[in-house]
N, C-alpha and C. Protein backbone atom coordinates (compact mmCIF):
# COMPACT_ATOMS: atom_id res chain seq x y z
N UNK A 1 -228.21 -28.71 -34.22
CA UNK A 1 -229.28 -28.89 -33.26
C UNK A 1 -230.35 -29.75 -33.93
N UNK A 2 -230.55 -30.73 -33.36
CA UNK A 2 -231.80 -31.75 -33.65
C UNK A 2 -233.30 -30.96 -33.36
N UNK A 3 -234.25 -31.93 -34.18
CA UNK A 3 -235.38 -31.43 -34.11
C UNK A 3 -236.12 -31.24 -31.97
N UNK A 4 -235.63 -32.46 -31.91
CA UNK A 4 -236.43 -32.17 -30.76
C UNK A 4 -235.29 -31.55 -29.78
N UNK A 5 -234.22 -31.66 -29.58
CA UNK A 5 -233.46 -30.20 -29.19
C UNK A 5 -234.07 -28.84 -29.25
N UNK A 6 -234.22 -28.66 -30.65
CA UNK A 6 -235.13 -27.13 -30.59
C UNK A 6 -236.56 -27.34 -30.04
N UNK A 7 -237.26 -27.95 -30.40
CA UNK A 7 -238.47 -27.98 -29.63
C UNK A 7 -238.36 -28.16 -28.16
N UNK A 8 -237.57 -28.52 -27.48
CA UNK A 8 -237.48 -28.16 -26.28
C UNK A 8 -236.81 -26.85 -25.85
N UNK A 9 -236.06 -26.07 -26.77
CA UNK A 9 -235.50 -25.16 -26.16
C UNK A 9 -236.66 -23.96 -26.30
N UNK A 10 -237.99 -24.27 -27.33
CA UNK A 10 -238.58 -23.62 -27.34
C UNK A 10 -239.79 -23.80 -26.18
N UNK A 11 -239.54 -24.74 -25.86
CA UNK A 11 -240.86 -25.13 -24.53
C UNK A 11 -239.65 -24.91 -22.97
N UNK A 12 -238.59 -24.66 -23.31
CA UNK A 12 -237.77 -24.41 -22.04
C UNK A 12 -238.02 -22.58 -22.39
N UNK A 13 -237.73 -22.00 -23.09
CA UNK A 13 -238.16 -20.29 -23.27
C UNK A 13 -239.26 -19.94 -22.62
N UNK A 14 -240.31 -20.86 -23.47
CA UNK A 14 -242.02 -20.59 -22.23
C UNK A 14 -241.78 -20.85 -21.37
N UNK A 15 -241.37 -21.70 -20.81
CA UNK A 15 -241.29 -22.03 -19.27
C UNK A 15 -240.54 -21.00 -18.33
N UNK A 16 -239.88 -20.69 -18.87
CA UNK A 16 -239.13 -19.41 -18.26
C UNK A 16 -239.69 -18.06 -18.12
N UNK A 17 -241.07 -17.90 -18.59
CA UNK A 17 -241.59 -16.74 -18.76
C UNK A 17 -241.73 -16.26 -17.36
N UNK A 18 -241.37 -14.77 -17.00
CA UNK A 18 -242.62 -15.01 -15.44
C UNK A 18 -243.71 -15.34 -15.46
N UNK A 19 -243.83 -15.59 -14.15
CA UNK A 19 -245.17 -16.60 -13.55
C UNK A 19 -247.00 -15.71 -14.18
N UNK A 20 -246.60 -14.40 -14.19
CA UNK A 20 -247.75 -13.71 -14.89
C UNK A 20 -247.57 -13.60 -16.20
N UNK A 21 -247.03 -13.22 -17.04
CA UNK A 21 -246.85 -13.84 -18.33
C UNK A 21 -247.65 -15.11 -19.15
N UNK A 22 -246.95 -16.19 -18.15
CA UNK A 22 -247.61 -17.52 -18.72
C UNK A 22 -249.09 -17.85 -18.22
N UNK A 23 -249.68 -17.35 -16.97
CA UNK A 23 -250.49 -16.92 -16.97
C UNK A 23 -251.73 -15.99 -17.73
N UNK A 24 -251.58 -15.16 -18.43
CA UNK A 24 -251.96 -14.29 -19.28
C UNK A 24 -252.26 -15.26 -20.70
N UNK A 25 -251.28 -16.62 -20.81
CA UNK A 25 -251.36 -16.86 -22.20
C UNK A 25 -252.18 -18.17 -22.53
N UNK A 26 -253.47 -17.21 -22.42
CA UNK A 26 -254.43 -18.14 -22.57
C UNK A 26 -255.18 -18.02 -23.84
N UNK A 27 -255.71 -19.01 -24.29
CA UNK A 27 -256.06 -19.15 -25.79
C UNK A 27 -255.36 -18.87 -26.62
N UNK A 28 -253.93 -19.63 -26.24
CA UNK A 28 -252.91 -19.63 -27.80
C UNK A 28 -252.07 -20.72 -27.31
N UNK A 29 -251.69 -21.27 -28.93
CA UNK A 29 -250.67 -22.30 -29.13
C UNK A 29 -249.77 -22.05 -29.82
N UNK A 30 -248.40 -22.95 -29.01
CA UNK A 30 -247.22 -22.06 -30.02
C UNK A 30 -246.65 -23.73 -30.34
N UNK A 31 -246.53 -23.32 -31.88
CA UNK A 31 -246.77 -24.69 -32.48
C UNK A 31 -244.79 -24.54 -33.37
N UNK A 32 -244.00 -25.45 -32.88
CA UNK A 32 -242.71 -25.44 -33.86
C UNK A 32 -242.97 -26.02 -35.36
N UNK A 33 -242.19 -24.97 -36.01
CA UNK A 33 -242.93 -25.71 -37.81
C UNK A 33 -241.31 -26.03 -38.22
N UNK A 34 -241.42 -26.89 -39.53
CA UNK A 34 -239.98 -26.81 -40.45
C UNK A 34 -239.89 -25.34 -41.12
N UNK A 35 -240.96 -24.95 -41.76
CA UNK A 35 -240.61 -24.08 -42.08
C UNK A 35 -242.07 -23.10 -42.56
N UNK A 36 -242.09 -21.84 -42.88
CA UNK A 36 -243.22 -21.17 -43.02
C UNK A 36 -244.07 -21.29 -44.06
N UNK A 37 -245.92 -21.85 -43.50
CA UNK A 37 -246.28 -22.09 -44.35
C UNK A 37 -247.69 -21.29 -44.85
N UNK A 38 -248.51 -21.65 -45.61
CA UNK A 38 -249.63 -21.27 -45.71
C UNK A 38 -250.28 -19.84 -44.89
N UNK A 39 -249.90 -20.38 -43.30
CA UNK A 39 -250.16 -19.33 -42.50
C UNK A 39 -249.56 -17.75 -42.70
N UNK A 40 -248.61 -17.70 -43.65
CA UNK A 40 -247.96 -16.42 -43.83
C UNK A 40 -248.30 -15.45 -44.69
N UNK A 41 -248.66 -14.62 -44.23
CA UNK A 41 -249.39 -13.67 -45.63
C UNK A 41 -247.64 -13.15 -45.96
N UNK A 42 -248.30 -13.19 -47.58
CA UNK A 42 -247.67 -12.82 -48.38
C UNK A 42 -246.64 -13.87 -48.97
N UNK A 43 -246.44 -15.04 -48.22
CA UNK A 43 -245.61 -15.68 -48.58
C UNK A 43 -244.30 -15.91 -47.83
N UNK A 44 -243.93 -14.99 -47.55
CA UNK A 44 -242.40 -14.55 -46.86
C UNK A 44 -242.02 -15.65 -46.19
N UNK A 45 -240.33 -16.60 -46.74
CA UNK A 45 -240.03 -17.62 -46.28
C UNK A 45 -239.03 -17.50 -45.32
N UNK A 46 -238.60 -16.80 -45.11
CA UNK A 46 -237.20 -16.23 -44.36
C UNK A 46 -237.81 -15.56 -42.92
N UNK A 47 -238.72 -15.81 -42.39
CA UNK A 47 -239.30 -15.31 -41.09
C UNK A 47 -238.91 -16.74 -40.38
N UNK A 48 -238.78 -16.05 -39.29
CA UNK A 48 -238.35 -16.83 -37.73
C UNK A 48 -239.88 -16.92 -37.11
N UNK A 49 -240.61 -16.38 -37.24
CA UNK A 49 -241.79 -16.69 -36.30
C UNK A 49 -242.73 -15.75 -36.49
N UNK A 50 -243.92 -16.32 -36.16
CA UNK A 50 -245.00 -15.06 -36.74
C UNK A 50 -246.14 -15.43 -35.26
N UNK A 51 -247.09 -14.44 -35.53
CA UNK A 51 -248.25 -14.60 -34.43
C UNK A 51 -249.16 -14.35 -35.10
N UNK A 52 -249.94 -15.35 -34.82
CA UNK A 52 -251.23 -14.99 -36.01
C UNK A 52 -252.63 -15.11 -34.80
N UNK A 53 -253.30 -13.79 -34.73
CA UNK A 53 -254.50 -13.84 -34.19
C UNK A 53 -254.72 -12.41 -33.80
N UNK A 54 -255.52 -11.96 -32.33
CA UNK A 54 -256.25 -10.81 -31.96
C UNK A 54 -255.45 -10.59 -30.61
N UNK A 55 -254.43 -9.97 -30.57
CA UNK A 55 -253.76 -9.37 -29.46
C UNK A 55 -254.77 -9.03 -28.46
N UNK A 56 -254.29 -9.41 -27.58
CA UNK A 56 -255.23 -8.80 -26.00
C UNK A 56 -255.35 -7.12 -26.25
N UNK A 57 -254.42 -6.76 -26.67
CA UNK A 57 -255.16 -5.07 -26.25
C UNK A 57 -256.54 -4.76 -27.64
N UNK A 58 -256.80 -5.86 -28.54
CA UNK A 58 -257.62 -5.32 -29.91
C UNK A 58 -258.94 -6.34 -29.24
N UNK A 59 -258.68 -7.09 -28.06
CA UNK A 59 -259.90 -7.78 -27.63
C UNK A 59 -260.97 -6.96 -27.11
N UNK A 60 -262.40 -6.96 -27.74
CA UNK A 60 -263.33 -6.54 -26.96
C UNK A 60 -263.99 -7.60 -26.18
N UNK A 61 -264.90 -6.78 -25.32
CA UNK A 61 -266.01 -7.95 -24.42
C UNK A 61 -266.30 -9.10 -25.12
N UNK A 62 -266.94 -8.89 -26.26
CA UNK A 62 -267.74 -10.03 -26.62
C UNK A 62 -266.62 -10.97 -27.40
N UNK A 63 -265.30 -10.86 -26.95
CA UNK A 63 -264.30 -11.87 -28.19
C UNK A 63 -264.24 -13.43 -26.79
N UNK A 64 -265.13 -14.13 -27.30
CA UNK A 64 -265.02 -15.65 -27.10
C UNK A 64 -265.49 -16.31 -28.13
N UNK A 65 -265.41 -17.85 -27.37
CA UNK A 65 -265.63 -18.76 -29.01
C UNK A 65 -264.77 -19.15 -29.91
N UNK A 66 -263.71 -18.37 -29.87
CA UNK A 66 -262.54 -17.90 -30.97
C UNK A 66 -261.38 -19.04 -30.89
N UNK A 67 -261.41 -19.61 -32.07
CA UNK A 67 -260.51 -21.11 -31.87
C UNK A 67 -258.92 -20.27 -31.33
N UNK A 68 -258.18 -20.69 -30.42
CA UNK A 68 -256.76 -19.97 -30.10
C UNK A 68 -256.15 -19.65 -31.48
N UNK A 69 -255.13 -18.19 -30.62
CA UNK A 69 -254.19 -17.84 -31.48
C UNK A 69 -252.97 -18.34 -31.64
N UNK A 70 -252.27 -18.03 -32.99
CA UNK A 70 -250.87 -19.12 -32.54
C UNK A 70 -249.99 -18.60 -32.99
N UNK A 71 -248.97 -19.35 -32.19
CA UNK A 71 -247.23 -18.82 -32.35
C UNK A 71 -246.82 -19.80 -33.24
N UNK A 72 -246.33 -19.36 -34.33
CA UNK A 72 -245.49 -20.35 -35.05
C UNK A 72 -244.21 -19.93 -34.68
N UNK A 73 -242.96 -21.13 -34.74
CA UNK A 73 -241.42 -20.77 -34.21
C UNK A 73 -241.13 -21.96 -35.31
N UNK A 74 -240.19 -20.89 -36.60
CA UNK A 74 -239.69 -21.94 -37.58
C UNK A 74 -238.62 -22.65 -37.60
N UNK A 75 -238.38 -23.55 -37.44
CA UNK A 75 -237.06 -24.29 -37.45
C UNK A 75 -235.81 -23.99 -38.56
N UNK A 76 -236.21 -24.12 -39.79
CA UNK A 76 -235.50 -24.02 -40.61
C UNK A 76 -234.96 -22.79 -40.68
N UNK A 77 -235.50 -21.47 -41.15
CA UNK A 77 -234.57 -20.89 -41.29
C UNK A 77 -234.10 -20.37 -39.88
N UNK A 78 -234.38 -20.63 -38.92
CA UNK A 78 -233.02 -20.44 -37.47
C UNK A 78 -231.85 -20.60 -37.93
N UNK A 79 -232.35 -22.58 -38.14
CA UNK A 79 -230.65 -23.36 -38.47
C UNK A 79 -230.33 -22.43 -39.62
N UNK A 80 -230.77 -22.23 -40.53
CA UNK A 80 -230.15 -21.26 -42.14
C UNK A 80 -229.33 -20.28 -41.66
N UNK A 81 -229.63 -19.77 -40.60
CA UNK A 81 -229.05 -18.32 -40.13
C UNK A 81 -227.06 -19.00 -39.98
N UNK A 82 -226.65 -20.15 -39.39
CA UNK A 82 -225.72 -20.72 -39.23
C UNK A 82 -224.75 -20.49 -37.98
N UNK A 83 -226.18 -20.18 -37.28
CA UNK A 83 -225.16 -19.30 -35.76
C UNK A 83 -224.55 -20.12 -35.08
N UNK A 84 -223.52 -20.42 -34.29
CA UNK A 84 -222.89 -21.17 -33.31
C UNK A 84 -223.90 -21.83 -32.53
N UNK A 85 -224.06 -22.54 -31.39
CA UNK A 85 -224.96 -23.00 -30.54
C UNK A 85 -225.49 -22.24 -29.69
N UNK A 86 -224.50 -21.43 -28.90
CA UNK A 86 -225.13 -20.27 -28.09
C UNK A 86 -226.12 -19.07 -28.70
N UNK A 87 -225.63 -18.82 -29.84
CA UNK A 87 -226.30 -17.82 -30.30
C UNK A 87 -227.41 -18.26 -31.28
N UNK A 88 -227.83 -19.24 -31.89
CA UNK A 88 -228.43 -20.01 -31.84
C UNK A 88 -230.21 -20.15 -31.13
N UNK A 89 -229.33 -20.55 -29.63
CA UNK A 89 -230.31 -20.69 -28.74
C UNK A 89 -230.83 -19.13 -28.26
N UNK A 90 -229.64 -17.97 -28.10
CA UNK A 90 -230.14 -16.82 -27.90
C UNK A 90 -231.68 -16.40 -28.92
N UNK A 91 -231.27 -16.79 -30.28
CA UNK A 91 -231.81 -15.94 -31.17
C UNK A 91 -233.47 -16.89 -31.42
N UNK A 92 -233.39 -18.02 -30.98
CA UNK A 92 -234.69 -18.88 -30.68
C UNK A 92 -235.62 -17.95 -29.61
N UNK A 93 -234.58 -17.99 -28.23
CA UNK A 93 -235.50 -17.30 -27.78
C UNK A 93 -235.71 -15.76 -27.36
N UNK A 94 -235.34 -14.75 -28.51
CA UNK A 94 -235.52 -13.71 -29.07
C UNK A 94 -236.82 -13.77 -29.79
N UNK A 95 -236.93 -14.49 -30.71
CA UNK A 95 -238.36 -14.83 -31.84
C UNK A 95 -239.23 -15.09 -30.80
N UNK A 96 -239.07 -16.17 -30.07
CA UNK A 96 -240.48 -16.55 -29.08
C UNK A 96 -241.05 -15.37 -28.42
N UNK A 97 -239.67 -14.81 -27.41
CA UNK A 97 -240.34 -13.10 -26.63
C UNK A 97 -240.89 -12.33 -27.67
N UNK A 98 -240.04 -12.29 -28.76
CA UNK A 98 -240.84 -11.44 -29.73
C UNK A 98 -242.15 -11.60 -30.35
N UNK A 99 -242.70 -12.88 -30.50
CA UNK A 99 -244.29 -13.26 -30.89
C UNK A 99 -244.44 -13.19 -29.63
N UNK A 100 -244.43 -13.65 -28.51
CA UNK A 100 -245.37 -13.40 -27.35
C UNK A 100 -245.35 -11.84 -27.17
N UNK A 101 -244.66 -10.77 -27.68
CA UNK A 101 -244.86 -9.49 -27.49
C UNK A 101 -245.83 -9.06 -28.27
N UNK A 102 -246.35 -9.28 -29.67
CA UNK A 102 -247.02 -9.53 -30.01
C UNK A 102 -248.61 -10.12 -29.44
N UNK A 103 -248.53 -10.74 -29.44
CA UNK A 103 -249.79 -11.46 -28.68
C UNK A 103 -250.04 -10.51 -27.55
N UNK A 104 -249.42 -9.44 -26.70
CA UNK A 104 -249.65 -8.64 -25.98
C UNK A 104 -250.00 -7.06 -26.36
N UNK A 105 -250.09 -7.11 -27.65
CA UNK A 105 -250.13 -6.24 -28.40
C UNK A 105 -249.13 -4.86 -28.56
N UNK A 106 -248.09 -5.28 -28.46
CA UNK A 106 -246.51 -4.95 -28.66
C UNK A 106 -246.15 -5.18 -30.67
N UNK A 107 -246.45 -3.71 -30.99
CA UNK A 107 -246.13 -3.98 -32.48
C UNK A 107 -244.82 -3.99 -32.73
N UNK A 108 -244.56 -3.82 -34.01
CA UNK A 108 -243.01 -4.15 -34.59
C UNK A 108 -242.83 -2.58 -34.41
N UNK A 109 -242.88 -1.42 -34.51
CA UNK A 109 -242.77 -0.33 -34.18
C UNK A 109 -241.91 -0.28 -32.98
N UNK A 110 -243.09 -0.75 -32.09
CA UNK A 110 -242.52 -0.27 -30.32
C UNK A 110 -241.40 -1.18 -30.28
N UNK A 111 -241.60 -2.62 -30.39
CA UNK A 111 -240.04 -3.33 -30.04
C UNK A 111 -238.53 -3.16 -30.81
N UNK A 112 -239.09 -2.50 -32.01
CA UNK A 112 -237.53 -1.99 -32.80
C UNK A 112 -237.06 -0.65 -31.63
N UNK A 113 -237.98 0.05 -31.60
CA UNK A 113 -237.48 1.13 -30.83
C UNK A 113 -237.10 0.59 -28.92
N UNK A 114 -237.38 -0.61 -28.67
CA UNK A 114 -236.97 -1.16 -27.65
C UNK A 114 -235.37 -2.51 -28.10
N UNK A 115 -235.34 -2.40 -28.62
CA UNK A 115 -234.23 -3.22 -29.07
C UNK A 115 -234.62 -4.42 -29.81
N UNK A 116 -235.98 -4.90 -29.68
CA UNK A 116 -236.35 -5.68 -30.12
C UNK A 116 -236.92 -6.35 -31.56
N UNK A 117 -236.29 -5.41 -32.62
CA UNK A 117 -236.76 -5.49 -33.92
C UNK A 117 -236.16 -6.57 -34.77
């Protein structure tokens, strides 16, 4: 899969969201990287995607001003994983639902126990 192959399959995932969903996702950018950088606490290179910011449910009244939050979706290690094409594309957009669950304030807790870990 080429670079801009995946970057579209990751802007074809958003697009697919329901219509309230994508709605809701305001003040964030979901930005495709090569691979994980700076933004990662701790370092950890082997992540598929992270969400970095203030989940809607930790927002109070007064949270404006606030430069957007963002979705990183890493390229590299996807391809590392060495999945076929289908699964591949499944597991792209697994990571995306999974940071946008996130951003809804859906921890790693609740989505392991939903299938989603």
């Amino acid at each position: 899969m080429d670079n801009a192959e995946f970057d579209d399959l990751v802007a074809a995932v958003l697009a697919d969201l329901p219509p309230w969903v994508r709605e809701a996702l305001q003040q964030l950018t979901v930005l495709v990287e090569d691979e994980p950088g700076a933004e990662v606490p701790g370092g950890a290179r082997d992540l598929l995607g992270i969400y970095i910011g203030t989940p809607l449910t930790e927002r109070e009244a007064t949270y404006a001003g606030q430069l957007p939050d963002v979705i990183y979706i890493y390229r590299g290690p996807h391809l590392d994983l060495g999945l076929p094409p289908q699964a591949l594309r499944e597991e792209i957009a697994r990571t995306v639902l999974h940071e946008v669950a996130h951003y809804f304030g859906l921890d790693d807790d609740y989505l392991e126990r939903e299938g989603w870990g």
